[in-house]
Protein backbone atom coordinates (compact mmCIF):
# COMPACT_ATOMS: atom_id res chain seq x y z
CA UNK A 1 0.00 0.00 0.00
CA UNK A 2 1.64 3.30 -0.75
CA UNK A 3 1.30 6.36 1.39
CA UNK A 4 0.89 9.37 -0.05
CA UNK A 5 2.29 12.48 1.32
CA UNK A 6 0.73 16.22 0.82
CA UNK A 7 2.64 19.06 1.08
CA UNK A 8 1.90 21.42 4.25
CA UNK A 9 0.88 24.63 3.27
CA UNK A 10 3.33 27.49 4.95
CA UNK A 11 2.09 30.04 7.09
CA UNK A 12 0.38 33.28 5.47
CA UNK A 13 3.37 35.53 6.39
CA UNK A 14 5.98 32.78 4.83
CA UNK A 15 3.92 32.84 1.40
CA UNK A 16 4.90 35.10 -1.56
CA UNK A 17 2.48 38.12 -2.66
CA UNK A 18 0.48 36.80 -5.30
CA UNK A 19 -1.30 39.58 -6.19
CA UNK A 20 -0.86 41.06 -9.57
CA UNK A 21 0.79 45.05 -9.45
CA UNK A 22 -1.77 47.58 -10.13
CA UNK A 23 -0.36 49.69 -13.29
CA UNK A 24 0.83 52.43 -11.75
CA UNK A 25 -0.67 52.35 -8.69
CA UNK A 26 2.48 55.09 -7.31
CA UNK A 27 3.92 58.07 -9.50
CA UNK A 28 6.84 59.73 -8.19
CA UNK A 29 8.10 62.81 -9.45
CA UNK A 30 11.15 64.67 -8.56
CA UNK A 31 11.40 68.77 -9.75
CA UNK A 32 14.99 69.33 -8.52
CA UNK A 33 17.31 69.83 -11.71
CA UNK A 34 20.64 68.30 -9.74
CA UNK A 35 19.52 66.28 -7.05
CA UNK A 36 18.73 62.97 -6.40
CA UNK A 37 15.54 62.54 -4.09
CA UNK A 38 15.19 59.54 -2.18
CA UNK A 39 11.81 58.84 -0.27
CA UNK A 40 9.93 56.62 2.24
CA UNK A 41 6.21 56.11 0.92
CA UNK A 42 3.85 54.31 3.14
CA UNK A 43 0.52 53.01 2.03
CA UNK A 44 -1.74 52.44 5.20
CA UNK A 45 -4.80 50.51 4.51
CA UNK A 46 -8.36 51.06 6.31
CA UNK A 47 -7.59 49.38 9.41
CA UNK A 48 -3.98 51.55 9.83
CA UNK A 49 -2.28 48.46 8.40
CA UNK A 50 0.92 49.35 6.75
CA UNK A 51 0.55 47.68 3.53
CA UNK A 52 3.85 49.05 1.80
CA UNK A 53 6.42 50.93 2.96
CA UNK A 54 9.36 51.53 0.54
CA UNK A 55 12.00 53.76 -0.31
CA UNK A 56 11.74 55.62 -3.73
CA UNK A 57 14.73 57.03 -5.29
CA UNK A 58 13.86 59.69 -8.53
CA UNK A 59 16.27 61.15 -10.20
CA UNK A 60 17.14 64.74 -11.12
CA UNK A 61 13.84 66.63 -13.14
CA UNK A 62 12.38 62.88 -13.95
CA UNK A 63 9.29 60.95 -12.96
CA UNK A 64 9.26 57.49 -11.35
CA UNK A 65 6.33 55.14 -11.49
CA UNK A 66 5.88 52.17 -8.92
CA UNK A 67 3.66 48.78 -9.74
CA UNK A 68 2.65 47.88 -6.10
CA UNK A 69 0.56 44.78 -5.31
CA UNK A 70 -2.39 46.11 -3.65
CA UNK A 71 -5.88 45.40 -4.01
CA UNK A 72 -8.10 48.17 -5.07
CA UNK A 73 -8.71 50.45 -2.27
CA UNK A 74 -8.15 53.76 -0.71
CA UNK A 75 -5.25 53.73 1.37
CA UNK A 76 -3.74 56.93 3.04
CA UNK A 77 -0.27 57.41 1.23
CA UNK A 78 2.36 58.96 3.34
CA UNK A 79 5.33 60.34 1.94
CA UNK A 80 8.48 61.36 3.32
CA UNK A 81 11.61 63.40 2.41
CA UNK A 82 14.27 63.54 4.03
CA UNK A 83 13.15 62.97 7.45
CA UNK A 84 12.10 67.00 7.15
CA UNK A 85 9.24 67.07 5.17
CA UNK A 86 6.16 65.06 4.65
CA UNK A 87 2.68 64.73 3.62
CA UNK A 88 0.12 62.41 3.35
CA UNK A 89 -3.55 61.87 1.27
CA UNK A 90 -5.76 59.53 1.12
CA UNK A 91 -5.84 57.81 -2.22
CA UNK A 92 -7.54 55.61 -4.54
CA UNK A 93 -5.47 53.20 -5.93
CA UNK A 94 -6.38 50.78 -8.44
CA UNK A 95 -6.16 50.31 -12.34
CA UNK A 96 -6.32 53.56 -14.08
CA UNK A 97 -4.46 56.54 -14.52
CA UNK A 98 -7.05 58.34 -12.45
CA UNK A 99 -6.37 55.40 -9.25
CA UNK A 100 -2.95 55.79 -8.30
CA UNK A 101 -0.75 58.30 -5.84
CA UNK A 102 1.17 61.01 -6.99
CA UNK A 103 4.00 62.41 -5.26
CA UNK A 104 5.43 65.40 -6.06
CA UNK A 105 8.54 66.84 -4.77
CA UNK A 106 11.46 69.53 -5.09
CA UNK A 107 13.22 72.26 -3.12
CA UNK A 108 12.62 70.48 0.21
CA UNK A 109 9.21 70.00 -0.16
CA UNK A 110 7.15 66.63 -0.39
CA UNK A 111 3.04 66.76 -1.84
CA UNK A 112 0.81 63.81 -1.95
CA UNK A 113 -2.15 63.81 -4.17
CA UNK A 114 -4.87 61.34 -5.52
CA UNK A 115 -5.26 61.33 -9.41
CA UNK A 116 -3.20 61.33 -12.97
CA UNK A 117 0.06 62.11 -12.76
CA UNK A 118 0.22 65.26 -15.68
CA UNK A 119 3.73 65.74 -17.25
């Protein structure tokens, strides 16, 4: 008689994300002509669950954008630069241009704001 053996599934934290990047769900974009910006973005989710929290570096006068994998959902994105200045919004992020985060910074300051990202 042969035994058959199943494979244990691991724990929920041990398991890879398998949830597919929304398209843009982050847009970065830095307005200093000669600096390098690096900052911490937070995406906190209804229940003040940190969901993401990554550091985004953007280049001098260019735009960054970030495929997260988050469900669709408003989640308040916190942005930091720095350590000096911050802000945070709540945003929708999901699928379209008009669902994703954009961040916004130059001369020391940091803005966070819901919507298309307009070059």
């Amino acid at each position: 008689m042969q035994v058959l053996q199943t494979k244990s599934e691991p724990p929920a934290s041990d398991r890879p994300d398998r949830r597919t990047p929304s398209s843009e769900s982050l847009s970065v974009r830095n307005y200093d002509a000669a600096t390098v910006n690096t900052l911490s973005v937070r995406l906190v989710d209804s229940r003040d669950e940190v969901v993401v929290d990554r550091s985004v570096s953007v280049e001098p006068s260019e735009t960054a954008s970030v495929r997260l994998p988050v469900d669709r959902a408003t989640y308040r994105v916190e942005a930091t630069l720095d350590e000096d200045a911050s802000d945070s919004a709540e945003c929708l992020v999901g699928d379209t241009p008009e669902e994703r985060a954009v961040v916004e910074c130059g001369n020391g300051v940091v803005t966070v704001t819901a919507g298309r990202h307009t070059r």
